[in-house]
PDB file of N, CA and C in Angstrom:
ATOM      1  N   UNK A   1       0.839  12.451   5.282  1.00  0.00           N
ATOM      2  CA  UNK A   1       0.788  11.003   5.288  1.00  0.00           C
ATOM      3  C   UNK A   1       1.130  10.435   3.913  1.00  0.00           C
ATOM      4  N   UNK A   2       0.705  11.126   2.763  1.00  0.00           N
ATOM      5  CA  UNK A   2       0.797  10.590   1.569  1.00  0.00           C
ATOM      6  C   UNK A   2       2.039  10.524   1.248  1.00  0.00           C
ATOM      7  N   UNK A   3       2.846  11.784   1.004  1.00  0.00           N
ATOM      8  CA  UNK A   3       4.528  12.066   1.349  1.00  0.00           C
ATOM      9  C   UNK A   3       4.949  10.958   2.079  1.00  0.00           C
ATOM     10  N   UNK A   4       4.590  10.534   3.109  1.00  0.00           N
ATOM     11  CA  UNK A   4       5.511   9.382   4.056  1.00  0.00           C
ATOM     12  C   UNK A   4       5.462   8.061   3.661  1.00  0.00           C
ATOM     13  N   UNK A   5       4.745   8.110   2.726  1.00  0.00           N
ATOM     14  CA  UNK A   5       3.893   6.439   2.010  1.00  0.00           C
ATOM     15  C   UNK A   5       5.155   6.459   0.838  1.00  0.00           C
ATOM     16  N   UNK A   6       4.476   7.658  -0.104  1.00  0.00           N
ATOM     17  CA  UNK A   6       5.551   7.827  -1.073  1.00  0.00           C
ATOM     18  C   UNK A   6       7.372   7.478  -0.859  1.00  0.00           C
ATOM     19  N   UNK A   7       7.420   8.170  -0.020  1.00  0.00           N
ATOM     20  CA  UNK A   7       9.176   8.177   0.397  1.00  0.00           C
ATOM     21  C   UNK A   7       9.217   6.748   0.809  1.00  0.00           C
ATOM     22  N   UNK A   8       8.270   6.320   1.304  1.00  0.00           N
ATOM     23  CA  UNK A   8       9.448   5.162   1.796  1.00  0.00           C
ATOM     24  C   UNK A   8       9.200   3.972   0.452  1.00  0.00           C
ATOM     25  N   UNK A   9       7.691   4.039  -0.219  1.00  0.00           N
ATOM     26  CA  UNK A   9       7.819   3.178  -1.517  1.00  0.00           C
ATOM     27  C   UNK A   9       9.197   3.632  -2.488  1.00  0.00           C
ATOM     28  N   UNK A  10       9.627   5.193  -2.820  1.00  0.00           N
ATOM     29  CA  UNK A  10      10.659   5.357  -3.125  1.00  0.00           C
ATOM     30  C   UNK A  10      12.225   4.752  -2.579  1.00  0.00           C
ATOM     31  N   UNK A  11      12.435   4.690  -1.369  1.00  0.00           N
ATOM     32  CA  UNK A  11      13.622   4.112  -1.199  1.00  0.00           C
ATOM     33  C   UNK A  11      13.263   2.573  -0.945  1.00  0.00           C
ATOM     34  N   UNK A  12      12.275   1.866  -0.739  1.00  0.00           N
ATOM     35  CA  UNK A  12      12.145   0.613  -0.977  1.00  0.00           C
ATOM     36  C   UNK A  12      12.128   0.078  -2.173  1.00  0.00           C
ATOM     37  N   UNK A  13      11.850   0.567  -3.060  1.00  0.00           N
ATOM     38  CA  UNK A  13      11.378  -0.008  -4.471  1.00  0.00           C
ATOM     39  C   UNK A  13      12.915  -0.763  -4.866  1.00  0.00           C
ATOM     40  N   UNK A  14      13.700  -0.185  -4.503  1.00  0.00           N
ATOM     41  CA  UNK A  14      15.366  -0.966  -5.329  1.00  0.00           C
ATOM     42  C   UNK A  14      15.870  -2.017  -4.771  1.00  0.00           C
ATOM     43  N   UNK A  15      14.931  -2.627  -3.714  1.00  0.00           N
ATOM     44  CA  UNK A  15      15.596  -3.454  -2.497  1.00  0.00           C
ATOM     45  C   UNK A  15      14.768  -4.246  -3.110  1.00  0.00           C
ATOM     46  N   UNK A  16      13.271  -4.107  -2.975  1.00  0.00           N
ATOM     47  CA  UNK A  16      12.402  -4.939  -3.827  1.00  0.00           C
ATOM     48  C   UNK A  16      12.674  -5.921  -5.001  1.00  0.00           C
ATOM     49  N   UNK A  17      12.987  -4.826  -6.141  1.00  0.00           N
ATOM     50  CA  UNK A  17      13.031  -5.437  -7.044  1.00  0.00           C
ATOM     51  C   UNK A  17      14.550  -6.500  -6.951  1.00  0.00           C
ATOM     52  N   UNK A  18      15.231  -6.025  -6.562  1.00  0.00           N
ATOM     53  CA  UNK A  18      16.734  -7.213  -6.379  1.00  0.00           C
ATOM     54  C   UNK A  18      15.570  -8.624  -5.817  1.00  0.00           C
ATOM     55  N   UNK A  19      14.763  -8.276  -4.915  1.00  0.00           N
ATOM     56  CA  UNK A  19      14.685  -9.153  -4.051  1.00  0.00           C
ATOM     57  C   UNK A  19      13.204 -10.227  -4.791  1.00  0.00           C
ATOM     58  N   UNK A  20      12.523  -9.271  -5.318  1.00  0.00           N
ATOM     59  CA  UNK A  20      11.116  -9.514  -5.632  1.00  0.00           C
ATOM     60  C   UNK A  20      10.877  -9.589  -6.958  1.00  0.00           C
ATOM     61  N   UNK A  21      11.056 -10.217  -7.867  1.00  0.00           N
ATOM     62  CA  UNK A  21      10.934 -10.192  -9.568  1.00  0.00           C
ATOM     63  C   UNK A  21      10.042  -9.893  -9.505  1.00  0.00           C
ATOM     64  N   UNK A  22       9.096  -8.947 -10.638  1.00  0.00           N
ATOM     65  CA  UNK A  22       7.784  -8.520 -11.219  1.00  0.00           C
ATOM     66  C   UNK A  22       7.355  -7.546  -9.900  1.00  0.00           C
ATOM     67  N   UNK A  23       7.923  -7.477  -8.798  1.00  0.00           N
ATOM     68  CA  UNK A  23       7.030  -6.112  -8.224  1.00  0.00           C
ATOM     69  C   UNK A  23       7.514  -4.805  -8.641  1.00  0.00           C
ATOM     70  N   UNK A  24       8.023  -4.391  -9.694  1.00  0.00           N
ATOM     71  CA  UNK A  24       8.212  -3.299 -10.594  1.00  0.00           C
ATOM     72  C   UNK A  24       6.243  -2.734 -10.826  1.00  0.00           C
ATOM     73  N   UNK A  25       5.681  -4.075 -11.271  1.00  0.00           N
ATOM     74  CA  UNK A  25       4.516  -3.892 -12.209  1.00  0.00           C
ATOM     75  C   UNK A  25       3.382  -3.533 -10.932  1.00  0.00           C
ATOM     76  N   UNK A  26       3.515  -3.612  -9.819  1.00  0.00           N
ATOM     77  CA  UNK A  26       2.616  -3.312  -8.952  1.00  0.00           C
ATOM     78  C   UNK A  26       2.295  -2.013  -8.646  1.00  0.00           C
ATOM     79  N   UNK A  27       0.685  -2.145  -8.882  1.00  0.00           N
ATOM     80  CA  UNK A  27       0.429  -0.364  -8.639  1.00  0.00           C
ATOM     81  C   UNK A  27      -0.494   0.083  -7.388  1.00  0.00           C
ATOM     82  N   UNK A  28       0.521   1.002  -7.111  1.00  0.00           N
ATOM     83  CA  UNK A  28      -0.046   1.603  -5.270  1.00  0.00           C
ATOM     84  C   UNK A  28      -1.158   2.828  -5.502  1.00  0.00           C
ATOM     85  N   UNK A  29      -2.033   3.149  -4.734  1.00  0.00           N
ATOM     86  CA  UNK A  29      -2.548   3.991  -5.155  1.00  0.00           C
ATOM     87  C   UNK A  29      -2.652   4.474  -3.712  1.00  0.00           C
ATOM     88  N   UNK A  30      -1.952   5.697  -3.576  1.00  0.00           N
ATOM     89  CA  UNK A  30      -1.884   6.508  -2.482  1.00  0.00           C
ATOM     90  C   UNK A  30      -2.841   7.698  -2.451  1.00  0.00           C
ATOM     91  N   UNK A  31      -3.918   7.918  -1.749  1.00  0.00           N
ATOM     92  CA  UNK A  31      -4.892   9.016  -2.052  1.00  0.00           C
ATOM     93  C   UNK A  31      -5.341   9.778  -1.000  1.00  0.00           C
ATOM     94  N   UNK A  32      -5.442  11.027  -1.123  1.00  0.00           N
ATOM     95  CA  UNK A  32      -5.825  11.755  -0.097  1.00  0.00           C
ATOM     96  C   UNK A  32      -7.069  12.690   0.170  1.00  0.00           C
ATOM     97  N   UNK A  33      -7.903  11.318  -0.570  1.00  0.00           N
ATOM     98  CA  UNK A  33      -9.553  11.396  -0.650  1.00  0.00           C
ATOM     99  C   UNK A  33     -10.331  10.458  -0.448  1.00  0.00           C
ATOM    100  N   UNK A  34     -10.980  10.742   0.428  1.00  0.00           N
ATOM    101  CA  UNK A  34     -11.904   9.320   1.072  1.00  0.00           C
ATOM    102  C   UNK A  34     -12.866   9.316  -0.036  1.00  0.00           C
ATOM    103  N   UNK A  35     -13.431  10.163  -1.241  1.00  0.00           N
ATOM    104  CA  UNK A  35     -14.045  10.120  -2.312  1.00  0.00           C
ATOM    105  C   UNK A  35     -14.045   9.438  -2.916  1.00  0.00           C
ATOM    106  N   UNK A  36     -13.016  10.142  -3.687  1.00  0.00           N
ATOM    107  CA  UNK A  36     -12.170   9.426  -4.933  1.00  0.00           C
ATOM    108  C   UNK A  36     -11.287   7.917  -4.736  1.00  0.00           C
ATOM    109  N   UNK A  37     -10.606   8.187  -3.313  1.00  0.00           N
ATOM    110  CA  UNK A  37      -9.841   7.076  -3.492  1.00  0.00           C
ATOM    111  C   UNK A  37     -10.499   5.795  -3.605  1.00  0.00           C
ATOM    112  N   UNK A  38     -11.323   5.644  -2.759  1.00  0.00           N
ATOM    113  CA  UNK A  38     -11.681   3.700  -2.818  1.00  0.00           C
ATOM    114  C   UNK A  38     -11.464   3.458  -4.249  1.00  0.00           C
ATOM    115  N   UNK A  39     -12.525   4.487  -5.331  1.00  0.00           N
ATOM    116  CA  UNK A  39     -12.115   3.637  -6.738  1.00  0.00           C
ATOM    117  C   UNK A  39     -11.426   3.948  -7.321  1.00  0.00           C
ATOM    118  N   UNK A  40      -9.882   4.610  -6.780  1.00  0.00           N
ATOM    119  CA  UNK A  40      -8.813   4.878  -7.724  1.00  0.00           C
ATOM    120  C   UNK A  40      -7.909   3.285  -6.986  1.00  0.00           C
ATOM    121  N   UNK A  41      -8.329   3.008  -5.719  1.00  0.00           N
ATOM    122  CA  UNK A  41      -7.769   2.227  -4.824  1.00  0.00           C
ATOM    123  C   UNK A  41      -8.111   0.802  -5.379  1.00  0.00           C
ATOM    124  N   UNK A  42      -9.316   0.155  -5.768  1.00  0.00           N
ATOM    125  CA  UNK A  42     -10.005  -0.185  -6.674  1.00  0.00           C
ATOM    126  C   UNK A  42      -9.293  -0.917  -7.515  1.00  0.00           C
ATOM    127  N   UNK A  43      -8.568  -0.027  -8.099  1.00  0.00           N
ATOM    128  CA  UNK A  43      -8.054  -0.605  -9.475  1.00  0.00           C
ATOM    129  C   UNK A  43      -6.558  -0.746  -9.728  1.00  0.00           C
ATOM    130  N   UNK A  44      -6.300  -0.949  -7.990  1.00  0.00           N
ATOM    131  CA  UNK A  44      -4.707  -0.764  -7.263  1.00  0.00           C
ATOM    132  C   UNK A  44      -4.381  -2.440  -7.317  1.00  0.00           C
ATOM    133  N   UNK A  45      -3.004  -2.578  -7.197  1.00  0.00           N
ATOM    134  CA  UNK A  45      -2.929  -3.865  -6.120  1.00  0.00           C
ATOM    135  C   UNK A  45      -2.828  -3.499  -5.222  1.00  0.00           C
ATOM    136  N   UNK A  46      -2.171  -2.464  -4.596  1.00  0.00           N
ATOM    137  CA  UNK A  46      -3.165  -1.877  -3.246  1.00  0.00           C
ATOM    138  C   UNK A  46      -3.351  -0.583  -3.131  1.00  0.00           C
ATOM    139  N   UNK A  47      -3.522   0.039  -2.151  1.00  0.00           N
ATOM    140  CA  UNK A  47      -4.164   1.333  -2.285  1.00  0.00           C
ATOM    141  C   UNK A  47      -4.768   1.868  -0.942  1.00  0.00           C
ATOM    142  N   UNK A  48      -5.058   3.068  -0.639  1.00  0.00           N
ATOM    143  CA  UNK A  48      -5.041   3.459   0.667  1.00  0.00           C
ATOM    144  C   UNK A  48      -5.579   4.734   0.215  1.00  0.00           C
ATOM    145  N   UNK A  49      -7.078   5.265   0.890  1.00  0.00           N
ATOM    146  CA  UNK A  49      -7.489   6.487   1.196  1.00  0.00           C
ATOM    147  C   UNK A  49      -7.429   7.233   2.130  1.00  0.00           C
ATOM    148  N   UNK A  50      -6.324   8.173   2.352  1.00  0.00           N
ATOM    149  CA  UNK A  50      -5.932   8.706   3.608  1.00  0.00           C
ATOM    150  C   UNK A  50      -7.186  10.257   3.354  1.00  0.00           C
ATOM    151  N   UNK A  51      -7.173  10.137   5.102  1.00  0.00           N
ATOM    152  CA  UNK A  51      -8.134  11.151   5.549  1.00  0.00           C
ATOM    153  C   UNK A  51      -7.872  12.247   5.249  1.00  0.00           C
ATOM    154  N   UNK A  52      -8.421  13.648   4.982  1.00  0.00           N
ATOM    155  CA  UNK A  52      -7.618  14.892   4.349  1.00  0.00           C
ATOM    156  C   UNK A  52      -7.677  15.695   6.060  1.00  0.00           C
ATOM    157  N   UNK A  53      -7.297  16.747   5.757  1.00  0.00           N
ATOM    158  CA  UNK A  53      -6.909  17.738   6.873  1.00  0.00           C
ATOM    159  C   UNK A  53      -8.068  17.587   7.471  1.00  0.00           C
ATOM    160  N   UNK A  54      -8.404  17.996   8.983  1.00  0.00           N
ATOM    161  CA  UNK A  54      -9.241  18.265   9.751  1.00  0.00           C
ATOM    162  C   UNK A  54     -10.157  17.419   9.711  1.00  0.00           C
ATOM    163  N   UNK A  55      -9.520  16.008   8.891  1.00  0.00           N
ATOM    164  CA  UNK A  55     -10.993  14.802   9.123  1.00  0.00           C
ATOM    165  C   UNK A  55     -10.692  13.742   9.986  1.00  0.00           C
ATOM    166  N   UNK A  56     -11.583  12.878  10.692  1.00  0.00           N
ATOM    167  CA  UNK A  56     -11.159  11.774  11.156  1.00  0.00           C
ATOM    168  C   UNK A  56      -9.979  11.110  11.003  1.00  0.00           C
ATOM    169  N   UNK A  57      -9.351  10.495  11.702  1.00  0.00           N
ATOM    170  CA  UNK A  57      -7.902   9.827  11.101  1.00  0.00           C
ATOM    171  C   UNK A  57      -8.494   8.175  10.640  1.00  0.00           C
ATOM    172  N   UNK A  58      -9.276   7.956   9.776  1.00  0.00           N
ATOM    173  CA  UNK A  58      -9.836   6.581   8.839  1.00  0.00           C
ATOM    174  C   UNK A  58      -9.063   6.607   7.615  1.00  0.00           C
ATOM    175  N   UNK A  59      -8.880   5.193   7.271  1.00  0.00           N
ATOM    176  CA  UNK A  59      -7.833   5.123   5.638  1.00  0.00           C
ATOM    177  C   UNK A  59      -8.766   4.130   5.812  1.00  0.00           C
ATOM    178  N   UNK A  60      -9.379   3.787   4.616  1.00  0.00           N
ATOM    179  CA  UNK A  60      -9.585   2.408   3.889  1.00  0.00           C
ATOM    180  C   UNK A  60      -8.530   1.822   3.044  1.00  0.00           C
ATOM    181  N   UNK A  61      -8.136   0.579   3.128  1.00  0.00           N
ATOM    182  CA  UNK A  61      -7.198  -0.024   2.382  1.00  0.00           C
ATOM    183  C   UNK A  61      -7.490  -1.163   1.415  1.00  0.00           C
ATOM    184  N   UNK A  62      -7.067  -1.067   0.303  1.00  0.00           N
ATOM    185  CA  UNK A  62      -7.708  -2.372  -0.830  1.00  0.00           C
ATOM    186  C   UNK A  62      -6.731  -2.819  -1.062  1.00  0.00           C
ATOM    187  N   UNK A  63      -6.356  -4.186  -1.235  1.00  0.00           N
ATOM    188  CA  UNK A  63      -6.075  -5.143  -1.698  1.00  0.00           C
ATOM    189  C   UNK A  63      -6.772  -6.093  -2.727  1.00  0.00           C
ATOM    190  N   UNK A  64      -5.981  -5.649  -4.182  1.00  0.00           N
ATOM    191  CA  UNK A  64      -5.851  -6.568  -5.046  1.00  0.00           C
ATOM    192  C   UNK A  64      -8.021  -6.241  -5.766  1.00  0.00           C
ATOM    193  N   UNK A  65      -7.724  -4.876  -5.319  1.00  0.00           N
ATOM    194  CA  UNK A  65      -9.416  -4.618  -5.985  1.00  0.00           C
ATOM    195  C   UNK A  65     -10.444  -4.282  -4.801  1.00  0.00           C
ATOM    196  N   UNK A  66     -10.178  -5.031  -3.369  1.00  0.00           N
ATOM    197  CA  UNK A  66     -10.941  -5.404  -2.556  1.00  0.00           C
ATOM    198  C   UNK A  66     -11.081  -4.603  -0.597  1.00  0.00           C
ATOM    199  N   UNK A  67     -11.950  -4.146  -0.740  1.00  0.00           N
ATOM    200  CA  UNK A  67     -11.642  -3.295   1.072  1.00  0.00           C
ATOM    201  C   UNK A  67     -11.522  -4.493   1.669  1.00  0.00           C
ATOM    202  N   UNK A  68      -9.736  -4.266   2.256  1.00  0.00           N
ATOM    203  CA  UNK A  68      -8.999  -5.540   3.007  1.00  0.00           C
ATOM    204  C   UNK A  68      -9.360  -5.071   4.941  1.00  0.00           C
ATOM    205  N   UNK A  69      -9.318  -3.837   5.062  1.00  0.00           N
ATOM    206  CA  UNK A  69      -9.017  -3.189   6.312  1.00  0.00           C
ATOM    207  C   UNK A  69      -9.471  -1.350   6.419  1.00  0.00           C
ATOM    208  N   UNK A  70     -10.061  -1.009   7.632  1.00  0.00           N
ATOM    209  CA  UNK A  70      -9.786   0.278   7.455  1.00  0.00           C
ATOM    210  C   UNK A  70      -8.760   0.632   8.633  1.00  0.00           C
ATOM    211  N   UNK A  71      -7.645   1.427   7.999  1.00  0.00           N
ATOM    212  CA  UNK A  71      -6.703   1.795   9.581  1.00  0.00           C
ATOM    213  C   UNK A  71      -7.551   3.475  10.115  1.00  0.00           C
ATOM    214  N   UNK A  72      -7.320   3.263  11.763  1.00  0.00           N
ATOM    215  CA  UNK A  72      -7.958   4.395  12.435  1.00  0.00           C
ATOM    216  C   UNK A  72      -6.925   5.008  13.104  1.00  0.00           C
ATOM    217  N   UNK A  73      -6.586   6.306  13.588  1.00  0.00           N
ATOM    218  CA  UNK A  73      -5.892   6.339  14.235  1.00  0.00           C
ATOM    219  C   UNK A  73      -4.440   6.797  13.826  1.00  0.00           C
ATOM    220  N   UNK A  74      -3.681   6.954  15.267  1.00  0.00           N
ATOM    221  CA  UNK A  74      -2.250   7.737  14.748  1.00  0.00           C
ATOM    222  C   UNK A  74      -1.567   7.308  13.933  1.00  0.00           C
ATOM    223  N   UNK A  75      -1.556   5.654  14.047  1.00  0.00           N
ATOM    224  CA  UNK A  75      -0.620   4.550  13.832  1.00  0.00           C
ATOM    225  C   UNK A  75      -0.845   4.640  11.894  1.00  0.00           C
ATOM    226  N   UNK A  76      -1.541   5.239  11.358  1.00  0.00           N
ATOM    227  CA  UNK A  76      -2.187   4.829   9.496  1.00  0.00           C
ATOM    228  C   UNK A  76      -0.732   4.734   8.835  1.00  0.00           C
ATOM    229  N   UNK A  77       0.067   5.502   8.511  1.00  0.00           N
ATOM    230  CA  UNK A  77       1.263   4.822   7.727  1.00  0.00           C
ATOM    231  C   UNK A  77       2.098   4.106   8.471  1.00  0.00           C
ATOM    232  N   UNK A  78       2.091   3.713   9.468  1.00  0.00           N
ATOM    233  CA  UNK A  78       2.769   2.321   9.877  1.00  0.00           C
ATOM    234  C   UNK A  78       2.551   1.238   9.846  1.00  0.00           C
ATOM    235  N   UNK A  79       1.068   1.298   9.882  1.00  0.00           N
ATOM    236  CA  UNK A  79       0.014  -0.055  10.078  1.00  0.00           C
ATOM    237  C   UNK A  79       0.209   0.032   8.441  1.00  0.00           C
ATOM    238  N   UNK A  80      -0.029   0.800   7.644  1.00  0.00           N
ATOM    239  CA  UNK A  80      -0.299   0.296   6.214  1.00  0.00           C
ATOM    240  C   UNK A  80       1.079   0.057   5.602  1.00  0.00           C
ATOM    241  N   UNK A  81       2.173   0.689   5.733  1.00  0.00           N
ATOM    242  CA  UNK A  81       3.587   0.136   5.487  1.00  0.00           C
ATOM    243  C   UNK A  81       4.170  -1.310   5.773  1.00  0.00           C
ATOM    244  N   UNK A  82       2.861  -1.627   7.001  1.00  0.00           N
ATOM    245  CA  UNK A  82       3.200  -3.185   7.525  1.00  0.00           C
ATOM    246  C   UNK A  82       2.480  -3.964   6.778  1.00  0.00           C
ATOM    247  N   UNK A  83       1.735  -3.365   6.109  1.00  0.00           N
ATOM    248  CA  UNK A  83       0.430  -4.172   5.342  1.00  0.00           C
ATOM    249  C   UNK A  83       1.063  -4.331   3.718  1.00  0.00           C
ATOM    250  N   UNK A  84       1.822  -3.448   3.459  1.00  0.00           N
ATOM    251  CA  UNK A  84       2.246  -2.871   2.115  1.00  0.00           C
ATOM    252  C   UNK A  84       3.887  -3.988   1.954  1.00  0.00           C
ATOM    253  N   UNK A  85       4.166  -3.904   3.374  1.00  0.00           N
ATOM    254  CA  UNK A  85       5.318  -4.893   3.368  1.00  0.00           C
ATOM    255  C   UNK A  85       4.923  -6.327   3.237  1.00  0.00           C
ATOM    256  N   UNK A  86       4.275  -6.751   3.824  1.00  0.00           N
ATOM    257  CA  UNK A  86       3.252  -7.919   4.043  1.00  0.00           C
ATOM    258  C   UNK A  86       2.868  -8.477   2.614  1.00  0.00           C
ATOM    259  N   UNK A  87       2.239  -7.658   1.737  1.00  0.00           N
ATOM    260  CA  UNK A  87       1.246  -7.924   0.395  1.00  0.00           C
ATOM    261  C   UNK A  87       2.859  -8.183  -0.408  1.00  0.00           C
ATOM    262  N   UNK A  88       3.631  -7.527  -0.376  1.00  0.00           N
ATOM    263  CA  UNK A  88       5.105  -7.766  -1.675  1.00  0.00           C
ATOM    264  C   UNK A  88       5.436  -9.164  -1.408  1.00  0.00           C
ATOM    265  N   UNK A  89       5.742  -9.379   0.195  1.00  0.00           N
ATOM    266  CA  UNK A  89       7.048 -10.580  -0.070  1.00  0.00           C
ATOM    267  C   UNK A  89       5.844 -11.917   0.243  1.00  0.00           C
ATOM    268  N   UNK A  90       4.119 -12.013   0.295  1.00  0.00           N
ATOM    269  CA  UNK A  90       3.122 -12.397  -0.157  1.00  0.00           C
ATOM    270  C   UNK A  90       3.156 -12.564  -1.862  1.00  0.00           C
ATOM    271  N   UNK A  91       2.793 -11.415  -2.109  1.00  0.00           N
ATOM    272  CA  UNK A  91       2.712 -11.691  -3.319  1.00  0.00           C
ATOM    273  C   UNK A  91       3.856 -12.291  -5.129  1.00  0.00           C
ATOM    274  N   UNK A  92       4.654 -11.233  -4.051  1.00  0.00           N
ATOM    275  CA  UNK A  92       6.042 -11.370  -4.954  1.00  0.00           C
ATOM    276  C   UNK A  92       6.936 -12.436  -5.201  1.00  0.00           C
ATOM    277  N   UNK A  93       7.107 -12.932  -3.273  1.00  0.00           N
ATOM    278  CA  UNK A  93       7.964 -13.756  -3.201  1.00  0.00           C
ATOM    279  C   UNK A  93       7.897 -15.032  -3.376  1.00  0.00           C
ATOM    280  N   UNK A  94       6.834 -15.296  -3.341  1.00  0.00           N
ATOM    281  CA  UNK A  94       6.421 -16.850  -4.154  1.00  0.00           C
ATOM    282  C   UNK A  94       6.939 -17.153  -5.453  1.00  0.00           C
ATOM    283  N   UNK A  95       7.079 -16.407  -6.205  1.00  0.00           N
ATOM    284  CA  UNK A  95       7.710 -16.620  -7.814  1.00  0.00           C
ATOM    285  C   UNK A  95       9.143 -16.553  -7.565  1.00  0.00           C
ATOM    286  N   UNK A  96       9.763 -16.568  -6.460  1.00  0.00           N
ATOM    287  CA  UNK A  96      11.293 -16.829  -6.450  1.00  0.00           C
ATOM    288  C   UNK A  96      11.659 -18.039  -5.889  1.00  0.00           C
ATOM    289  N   UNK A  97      12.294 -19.117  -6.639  1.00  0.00           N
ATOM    290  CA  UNK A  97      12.721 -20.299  -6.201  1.00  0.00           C
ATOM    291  C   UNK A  97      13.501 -20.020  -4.871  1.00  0.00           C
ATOM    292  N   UNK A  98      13.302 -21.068  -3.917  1.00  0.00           N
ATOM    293  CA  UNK A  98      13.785 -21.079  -2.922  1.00  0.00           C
ATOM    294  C   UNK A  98      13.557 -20.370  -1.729  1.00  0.00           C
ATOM    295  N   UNK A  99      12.714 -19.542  -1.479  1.00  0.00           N
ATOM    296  CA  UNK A  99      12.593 -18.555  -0.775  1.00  0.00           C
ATOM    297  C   UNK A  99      11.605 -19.646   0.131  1.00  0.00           C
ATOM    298  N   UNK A 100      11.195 -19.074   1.162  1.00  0.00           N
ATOM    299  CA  UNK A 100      10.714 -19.967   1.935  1.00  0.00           C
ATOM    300  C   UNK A 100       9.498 -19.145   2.857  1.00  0.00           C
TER     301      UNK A 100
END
């Protein structure tokens, strides 16, 4: 799951930034510890604790410091890719004139 988060922030990131000034500076925190992550997630603008092998399929997700959602289920990097898409052209796209 973490790999699939990664790859696609990797080939998104160049589309972004054309599109999104300052989401260069945004930091994801992809984790594959329900432990550790909340407070590595915490100190994310967003962030996601994916379940490790043989555990429940639960991610908690933070936004901007804060538990926004937990995803359950098969659907976790789609639902959070939609969430991850959601928070950029939210957050980002407001600082671009004209955008609507």
């Amino acid at each position: 799951m973490a790999d699939q988060i990664q790859t696609y922030l990797r080939r998104q990131m160049p589309a972004w930034r054309e599109r999104y000034p300052g989401v260069e500076e945004m930091k994801v925190a992809v984790m594959g510890c329900v432990v550790n992550g909340p407070g590595e997630s915490k100190h994310s603008s967003i962030g996601i604790s994916l379940p490790g092998t043989f555990e429940e399929p639960v991610a908690p997700v933070y936004v901007d410091g804060r538990l926004a959602t937990t995803l359950r289920g098969d659907r976790i990097v789609a639902e959070f890719i939609e969430i991850l898409d959601a928070y950029v052209a939210r957050r980002y796209g407001a600082a671009q004139p004209g955008l609507v």
